[in-house]
PDB file of N, CA and C in Angstrom:
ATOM      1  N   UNK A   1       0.825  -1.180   0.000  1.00  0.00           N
ATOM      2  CA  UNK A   1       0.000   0.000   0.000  1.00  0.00           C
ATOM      3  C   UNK A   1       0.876   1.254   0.000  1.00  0.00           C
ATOM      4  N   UNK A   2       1.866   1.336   0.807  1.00  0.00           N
ATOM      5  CA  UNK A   2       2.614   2.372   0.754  1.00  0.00           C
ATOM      6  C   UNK A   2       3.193   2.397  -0.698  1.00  0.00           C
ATOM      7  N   UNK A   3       4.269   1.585  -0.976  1.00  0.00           N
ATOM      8  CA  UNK A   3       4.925   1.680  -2.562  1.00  0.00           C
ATOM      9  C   UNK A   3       3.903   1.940  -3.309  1.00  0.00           C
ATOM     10  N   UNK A   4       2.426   1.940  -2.962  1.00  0.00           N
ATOM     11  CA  UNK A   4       1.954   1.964  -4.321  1.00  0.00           C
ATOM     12  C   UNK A   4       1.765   4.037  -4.179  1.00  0.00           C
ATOM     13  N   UNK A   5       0.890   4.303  -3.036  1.00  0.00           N
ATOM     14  CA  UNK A   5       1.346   5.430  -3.218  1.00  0.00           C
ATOM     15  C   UNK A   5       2.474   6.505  -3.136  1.00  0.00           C
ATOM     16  N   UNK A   6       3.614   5.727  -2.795  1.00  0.00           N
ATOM     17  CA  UNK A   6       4.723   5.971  -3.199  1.00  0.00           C
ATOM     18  C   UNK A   6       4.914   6.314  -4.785  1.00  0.00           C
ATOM     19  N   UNK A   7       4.613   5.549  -5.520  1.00  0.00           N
ATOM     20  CA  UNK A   7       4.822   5.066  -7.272  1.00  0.00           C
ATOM     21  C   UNK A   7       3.816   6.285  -7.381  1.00  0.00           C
ATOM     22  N   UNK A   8       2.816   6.448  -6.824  1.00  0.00           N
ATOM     23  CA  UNK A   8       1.877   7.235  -7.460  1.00  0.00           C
ATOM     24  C   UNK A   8       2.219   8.827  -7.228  1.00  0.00           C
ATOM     25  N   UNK A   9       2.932   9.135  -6.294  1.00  0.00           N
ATOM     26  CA  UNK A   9       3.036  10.644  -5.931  1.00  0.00           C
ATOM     27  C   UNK A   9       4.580  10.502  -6.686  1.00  0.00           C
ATOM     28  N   UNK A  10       5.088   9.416  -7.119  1.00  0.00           N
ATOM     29  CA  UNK A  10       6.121   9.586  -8.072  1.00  0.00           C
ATOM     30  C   UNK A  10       5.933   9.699  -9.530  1.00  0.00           C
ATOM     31  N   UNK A  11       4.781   9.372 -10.014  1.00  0.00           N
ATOM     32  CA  UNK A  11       4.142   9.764 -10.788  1.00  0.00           C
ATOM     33  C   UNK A  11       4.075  10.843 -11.497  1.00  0.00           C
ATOM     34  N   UNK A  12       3.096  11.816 -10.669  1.00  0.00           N
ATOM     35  CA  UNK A  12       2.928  12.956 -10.163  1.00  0.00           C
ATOM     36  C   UNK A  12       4.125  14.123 -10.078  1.00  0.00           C
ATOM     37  N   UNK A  13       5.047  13.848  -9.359  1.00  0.00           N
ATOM     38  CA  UNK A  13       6.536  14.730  -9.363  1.00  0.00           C
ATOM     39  C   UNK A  13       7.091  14.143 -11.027  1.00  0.00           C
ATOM     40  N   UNK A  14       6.758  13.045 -11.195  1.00  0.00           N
ATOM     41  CA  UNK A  14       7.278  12.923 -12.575  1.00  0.00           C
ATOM     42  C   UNK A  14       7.006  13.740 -14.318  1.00  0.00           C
ATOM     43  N   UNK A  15       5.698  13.699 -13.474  1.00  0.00           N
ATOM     44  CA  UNK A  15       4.606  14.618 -14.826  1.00  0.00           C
ATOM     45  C   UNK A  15       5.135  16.410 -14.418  1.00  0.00           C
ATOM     46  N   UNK A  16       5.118  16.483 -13.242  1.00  0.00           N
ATOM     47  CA  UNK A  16       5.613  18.081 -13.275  1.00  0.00           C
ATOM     48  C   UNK A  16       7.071  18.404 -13.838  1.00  0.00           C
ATOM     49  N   UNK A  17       7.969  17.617 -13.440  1.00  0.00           N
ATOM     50  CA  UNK A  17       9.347  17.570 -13.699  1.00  0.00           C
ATOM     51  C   UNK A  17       9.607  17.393 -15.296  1.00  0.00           C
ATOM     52  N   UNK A  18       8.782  16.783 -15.940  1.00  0.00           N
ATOM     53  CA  UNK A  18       8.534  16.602 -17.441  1.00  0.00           C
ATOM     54  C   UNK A  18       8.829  17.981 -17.848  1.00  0.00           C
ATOM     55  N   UNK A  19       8.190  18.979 -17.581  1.00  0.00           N
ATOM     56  CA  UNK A  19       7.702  20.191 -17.782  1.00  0.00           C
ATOM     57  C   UNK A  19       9.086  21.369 -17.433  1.00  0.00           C
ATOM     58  N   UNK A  20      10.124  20.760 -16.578  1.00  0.00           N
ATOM     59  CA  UNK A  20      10.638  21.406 -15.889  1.00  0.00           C
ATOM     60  C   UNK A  20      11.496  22.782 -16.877  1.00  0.00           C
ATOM     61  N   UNK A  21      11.752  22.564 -17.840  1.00  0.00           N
ATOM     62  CA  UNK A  21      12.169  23.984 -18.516  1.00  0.00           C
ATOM     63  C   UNK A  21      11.438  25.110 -18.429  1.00  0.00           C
ATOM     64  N   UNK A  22       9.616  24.831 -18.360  1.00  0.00           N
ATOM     65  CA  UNK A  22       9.044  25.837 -18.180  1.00  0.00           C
ATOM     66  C   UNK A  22       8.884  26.544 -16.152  1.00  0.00           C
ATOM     67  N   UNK A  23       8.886  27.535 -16.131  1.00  0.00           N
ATOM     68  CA  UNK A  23       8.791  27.891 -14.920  1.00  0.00           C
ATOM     69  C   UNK A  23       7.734  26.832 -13.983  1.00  0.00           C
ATOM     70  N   UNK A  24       7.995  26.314 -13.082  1.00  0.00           N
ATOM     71  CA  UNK A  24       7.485  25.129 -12.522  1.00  0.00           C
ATOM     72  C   UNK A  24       5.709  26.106 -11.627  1.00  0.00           C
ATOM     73  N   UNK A  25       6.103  27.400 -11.691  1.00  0.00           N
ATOM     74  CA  UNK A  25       4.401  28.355 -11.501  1.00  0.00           C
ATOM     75  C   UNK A  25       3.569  27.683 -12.571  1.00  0.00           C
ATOM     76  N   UNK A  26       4.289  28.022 -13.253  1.00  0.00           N
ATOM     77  CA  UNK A  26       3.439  28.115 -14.948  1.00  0.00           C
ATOM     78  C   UNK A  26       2.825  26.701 -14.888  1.00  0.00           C
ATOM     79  N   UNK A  27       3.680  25.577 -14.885  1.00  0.00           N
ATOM     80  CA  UNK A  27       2.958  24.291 -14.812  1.00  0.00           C
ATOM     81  C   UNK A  27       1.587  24.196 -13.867  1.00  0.00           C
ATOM     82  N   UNK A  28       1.967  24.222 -12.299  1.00  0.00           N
ATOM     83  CA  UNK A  28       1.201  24.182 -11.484  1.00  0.00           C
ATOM     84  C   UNK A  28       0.019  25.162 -11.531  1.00  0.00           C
ATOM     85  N   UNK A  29       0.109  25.864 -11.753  1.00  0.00           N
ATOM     86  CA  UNK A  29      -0.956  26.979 -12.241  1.00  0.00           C
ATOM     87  C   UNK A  29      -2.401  26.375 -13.442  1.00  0.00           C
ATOM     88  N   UNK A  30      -1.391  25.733 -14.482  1.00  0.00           N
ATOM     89  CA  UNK A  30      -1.900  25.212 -15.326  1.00  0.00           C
ATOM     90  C   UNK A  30      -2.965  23.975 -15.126  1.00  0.00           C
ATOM     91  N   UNK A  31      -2.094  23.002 -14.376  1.00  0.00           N
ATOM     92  CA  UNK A  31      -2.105  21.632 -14.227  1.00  0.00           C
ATOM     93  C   UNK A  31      -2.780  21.764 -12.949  1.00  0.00           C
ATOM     94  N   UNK A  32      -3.150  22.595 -12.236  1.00  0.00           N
ATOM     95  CA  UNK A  32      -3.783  23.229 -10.742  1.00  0.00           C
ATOM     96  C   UNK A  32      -4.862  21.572 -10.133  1.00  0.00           C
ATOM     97  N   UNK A  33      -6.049  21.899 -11.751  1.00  0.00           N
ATOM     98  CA  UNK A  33      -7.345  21.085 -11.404  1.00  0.00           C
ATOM     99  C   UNK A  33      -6.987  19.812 -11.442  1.00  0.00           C
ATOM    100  N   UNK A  34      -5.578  19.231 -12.726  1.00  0.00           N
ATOM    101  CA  UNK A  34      -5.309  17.821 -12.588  1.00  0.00           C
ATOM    102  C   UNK A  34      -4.747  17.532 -10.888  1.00  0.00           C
ATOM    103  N   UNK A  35      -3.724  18.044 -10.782  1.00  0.00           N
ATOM    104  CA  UNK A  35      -3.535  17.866  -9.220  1.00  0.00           C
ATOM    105  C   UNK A  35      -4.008  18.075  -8.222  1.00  0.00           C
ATOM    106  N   UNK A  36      -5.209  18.461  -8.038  1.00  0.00           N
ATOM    107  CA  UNK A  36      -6.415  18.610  -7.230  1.00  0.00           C
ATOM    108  C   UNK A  36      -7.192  17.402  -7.112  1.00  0.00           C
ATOM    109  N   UNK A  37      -7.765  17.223  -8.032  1.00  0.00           N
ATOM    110  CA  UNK A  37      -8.443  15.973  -8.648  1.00  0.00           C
ATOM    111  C   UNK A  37      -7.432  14.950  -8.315  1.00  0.00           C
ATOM    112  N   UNK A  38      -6.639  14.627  -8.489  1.00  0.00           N
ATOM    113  CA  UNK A  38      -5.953  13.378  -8.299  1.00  0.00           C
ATOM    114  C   UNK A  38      -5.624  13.335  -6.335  1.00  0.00           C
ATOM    115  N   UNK A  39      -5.294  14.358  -6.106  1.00  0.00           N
ATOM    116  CA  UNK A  39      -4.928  14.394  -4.381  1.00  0.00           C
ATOM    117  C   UNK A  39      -6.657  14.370  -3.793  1.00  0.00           C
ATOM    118  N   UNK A  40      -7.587  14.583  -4.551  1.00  0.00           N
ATOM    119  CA  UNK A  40      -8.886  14.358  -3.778  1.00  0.00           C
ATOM    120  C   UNK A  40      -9.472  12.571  -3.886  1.00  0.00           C
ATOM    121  N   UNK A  41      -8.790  11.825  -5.210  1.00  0.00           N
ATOM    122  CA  UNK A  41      -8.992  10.901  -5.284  1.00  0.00           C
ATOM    123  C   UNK A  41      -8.218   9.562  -4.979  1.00  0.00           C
ATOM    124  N   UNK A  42      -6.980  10.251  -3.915  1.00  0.00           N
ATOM    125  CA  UNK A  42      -6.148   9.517  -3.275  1.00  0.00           C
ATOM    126  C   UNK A  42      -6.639   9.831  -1.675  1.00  0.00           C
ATOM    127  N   UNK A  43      -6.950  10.587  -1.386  1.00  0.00           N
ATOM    128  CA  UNK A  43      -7.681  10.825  -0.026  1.00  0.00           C
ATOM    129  C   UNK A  43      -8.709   9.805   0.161  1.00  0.00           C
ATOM    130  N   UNK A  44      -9.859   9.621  -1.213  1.00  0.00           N
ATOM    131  CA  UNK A  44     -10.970   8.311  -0.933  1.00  0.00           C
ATOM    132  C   UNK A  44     -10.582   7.420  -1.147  1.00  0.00           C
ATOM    133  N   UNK A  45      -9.673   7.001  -2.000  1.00  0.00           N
ATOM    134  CA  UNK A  45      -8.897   5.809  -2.011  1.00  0.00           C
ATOM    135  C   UNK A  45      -8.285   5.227  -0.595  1.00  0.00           C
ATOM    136  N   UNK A  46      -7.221   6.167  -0.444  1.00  0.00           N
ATOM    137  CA  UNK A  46      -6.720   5.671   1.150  1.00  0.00           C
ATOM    138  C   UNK A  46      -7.511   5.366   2.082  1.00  0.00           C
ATOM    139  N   UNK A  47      -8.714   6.506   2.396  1.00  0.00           N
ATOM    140  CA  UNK A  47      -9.702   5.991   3.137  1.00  0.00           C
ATOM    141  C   UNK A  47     -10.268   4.908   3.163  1.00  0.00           C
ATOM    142  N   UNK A  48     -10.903   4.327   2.169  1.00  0.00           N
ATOM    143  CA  UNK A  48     -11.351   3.053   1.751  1.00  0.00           C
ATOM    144  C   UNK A  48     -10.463   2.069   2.121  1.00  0.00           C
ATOM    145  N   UNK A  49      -8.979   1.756   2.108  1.00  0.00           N
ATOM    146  CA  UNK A  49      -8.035   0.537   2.078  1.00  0.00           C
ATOM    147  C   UNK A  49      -7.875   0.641   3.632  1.00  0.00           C
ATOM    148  N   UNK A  50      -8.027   1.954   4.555  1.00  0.00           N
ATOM    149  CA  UNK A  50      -7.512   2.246   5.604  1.00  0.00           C
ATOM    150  C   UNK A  50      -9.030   1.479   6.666  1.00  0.00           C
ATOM    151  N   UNK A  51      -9.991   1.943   6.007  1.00  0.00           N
ATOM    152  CA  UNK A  51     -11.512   1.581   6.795  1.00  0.00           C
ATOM    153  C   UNK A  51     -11.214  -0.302   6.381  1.00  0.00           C
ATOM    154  N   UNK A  52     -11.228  -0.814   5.127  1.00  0.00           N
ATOM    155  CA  UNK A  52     -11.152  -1.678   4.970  1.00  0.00           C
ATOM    156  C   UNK A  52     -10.090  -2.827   5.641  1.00  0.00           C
ATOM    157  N   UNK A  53      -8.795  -2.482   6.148  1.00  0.00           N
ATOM    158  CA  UNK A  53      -7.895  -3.164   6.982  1.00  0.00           C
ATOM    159  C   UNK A  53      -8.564  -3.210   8.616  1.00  0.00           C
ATOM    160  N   UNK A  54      -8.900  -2.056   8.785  1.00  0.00           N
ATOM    161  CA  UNK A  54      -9.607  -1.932  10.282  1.00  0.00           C
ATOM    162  C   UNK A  54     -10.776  -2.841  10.474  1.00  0.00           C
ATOM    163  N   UNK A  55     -12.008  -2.945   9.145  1.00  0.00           N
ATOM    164  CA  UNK A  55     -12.783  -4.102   9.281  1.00  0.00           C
ATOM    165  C   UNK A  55     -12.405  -5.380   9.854  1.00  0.00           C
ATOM    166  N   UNK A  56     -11.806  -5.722   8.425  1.00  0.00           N
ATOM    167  CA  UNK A  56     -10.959  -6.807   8.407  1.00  0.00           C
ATOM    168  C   UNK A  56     -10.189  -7.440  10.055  1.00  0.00           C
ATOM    169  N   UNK A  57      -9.230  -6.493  10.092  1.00  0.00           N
ATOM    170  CA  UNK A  57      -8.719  -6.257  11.202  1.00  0.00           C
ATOM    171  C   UNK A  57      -9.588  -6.984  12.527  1.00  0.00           C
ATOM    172  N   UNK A  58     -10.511  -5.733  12.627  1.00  0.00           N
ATOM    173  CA  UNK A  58     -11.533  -6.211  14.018  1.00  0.00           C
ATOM    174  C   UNK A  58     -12.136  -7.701  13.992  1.00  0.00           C
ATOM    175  N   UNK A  59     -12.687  -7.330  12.946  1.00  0.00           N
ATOM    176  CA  UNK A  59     -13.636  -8.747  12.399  1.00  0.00           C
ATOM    177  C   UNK A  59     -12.896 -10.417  12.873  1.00  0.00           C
ATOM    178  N   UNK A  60     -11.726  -9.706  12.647  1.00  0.00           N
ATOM    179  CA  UNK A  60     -10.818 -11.262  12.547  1.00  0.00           C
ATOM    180  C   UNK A  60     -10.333 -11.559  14.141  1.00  0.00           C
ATOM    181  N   UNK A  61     -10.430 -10.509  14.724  1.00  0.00           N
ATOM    182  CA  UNK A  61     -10.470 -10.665  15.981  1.00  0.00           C
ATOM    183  C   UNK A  61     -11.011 -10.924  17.558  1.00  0.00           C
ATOM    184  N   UNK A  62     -12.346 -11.403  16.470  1.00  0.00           N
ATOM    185  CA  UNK A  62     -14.076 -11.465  17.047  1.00  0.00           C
ATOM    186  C   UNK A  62     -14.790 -10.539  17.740  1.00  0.00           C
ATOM    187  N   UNK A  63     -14.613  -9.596  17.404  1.00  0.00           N
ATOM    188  CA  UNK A  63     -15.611  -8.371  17.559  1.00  0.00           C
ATOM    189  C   UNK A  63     -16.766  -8.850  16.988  1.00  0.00           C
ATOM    190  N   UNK A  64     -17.975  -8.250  17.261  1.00  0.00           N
ATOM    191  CA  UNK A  64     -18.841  -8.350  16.180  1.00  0.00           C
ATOM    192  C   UNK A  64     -18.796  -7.238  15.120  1.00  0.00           C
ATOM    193  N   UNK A  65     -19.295  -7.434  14.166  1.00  0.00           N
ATOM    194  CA  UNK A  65     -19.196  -6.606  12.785  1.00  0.00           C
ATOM    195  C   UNK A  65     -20.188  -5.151  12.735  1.00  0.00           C
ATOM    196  N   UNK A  66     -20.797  -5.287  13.116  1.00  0.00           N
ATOM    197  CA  UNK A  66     -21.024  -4.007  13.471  1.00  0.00           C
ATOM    198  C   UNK A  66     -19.834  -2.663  14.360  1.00  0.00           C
ATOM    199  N   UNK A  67     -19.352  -3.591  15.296  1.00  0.00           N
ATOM    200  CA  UNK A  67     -18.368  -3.132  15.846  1.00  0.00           C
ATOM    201  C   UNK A  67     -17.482  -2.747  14.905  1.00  0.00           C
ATOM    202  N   UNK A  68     -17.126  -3.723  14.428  1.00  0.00           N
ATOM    203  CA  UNK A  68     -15.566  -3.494  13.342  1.00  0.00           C
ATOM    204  C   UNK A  68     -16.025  -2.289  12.550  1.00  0.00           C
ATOM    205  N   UNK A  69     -17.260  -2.794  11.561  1.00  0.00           N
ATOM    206  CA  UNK A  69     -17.927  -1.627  10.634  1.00  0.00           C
ATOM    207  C   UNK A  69     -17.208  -0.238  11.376  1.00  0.00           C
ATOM    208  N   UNK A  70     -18.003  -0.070  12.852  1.00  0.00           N
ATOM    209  CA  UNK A  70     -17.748   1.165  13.098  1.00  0.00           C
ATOM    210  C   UNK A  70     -16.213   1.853  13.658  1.00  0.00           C
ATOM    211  N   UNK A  71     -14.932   0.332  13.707  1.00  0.00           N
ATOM    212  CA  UNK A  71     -14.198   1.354  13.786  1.00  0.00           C
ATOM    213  C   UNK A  71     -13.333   1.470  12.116  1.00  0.00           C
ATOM    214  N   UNK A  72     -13.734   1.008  11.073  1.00  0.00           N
ATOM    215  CA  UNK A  72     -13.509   1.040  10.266  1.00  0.00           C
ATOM    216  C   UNK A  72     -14.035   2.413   9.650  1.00  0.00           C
ATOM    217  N   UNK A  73     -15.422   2.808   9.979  1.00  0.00           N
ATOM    218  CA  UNK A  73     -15.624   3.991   8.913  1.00  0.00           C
ATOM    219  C   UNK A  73     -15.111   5.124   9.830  1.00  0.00           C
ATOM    220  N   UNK A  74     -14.478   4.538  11.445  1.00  0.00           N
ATOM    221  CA  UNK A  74     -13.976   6.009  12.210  1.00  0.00           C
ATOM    222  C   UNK A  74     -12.584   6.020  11.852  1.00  0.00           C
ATOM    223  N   UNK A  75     -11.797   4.806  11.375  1.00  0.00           N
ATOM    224  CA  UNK A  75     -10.569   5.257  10.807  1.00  0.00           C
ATOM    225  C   UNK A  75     -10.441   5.170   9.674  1.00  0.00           C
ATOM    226  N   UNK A  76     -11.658   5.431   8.427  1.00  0.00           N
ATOM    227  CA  UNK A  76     -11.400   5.288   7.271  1.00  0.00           C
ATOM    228  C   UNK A  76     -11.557   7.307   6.705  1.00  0.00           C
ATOM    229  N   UNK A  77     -12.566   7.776   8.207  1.00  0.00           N
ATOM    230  CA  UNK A  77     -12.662   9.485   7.894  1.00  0.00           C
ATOM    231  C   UNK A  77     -11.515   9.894   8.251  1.00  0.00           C
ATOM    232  N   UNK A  78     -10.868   9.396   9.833  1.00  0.00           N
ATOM    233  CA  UNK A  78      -9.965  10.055  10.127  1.00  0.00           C
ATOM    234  C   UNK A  78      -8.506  10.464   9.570  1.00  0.00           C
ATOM    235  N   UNK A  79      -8.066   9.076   8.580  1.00  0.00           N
ATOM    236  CA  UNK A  79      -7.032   9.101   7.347  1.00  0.00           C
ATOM    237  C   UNK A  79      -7.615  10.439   6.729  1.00  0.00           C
ATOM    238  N   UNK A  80      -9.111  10.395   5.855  1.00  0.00           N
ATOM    239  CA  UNK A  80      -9.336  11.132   5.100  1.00  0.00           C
ATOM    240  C   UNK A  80      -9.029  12.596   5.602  1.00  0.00           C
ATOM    241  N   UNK A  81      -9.844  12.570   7.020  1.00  0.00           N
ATOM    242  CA  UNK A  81      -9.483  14.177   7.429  1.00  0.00           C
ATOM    243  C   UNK A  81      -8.451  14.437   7.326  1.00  0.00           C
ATOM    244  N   UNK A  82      -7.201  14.004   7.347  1.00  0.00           N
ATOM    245  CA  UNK A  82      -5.907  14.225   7.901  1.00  0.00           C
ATOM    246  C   UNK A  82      -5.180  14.893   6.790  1.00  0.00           C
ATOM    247  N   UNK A  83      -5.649  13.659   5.466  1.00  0.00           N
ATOM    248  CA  UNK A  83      -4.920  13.990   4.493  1.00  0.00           C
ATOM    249  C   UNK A  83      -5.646  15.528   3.807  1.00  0.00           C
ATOM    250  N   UNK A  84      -6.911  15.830   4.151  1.00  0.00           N
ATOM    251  CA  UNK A  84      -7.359  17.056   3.554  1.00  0.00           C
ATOM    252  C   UNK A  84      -6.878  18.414   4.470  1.00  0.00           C
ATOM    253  N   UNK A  85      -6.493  18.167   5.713  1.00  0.00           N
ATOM    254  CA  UNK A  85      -6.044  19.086   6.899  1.00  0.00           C
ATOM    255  C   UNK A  85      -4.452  19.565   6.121  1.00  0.00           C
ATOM    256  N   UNK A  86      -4.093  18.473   5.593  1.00  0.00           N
ATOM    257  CA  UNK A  86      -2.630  18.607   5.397  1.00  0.00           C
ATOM    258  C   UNK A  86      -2.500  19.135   4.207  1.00  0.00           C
ATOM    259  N   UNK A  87      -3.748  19.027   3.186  1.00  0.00           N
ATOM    260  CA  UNK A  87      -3.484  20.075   2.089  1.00  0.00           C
ATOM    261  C   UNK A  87      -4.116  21.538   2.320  1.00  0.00           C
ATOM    262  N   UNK A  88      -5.048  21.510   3.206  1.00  0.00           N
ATOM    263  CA  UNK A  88      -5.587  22.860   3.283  1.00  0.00           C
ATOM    264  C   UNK A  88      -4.662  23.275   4.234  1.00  0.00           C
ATOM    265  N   UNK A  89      -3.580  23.245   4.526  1.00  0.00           N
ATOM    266  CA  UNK A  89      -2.671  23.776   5.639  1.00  0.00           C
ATOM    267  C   UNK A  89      -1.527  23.911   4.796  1.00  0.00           C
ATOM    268  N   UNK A  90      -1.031  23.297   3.253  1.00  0.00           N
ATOM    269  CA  UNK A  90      -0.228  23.256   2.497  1.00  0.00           C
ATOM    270  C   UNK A  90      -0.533  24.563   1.479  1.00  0.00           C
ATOM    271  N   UNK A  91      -2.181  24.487   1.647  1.00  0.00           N
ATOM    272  CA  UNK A  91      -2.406  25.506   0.263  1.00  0.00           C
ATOM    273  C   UNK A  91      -2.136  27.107   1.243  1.00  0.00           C
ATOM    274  N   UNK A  92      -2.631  26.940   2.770  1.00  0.00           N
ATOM    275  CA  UNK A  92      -2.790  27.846   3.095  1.00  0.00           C
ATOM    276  C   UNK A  92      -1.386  28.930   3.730  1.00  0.00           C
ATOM    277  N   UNK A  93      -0.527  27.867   3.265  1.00  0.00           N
ATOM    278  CA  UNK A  93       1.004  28.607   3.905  1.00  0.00           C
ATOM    279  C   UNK A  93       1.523  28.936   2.219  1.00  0.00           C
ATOM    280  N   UNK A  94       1.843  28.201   1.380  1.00  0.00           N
ATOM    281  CA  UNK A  94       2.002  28.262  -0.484  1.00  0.00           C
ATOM    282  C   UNK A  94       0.754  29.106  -1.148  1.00  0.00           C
ATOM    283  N   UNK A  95      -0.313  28.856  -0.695  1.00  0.00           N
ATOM    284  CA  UNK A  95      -0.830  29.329  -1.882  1.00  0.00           C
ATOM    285  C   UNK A  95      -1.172  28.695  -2.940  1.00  0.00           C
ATOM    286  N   UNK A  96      -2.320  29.019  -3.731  1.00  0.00           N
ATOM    287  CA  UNK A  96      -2.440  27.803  -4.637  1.00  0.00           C
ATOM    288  C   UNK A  96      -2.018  28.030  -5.862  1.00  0.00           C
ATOM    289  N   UNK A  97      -1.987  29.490  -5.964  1.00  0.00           N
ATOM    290  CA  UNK A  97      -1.339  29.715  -7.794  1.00  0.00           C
ATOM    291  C   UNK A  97       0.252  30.649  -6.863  1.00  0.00           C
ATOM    292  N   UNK A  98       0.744  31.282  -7.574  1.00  0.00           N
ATOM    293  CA  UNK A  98       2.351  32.019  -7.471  1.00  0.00           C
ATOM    294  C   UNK A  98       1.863  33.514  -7.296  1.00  0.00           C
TER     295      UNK A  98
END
């Protein structure tokens, strides 16, 4: 899970770095909504694999499932919050355009 979003935010630095002759504003500026969109759809992603191990997790440990359910969708928001705290705290010190 990690390497993969590892590979994927390498990706990502890869597609900007492509670009790198042009002023790296100019890209990000440009490319703003693709990298938005993709960091909003790694937030539900993670969430999902993160709620889904915690199911799993509980479940296998004889909780009942309801139980698990619920600490699964409380650590499947709390990933999510975290990772959106950490961009709205990224945009809000950078800035989102130059």
């Amino acid at each position: 899970m990690g390497i993969g979003l590892l590979f994927l935010s390498g990706l990502v630095l890869g597609y900007l770095l492509r670009y790198s002759l042009l002023p790296i504003e100019a890209v990000l500026e440009r490319e703003m909504r693709w990298i938005l969109g993709f960091f909003i759809s790694q937030i539900i992603l993670f969430g999902i694999i993160v709620a889904t191990g915690a199911i799993l997790y509980r479940y296998r440990r004889g909780q009942y499932l309801i139980l698990a359910l619920g600490w699964g969708m409380w650590s499947g928001f709390l990933v999510g919050y975290l990772f959106i705290f950490t961009f709205m705290l990224a945009v809000s010190i950078y800035g989102i355009s130059p």
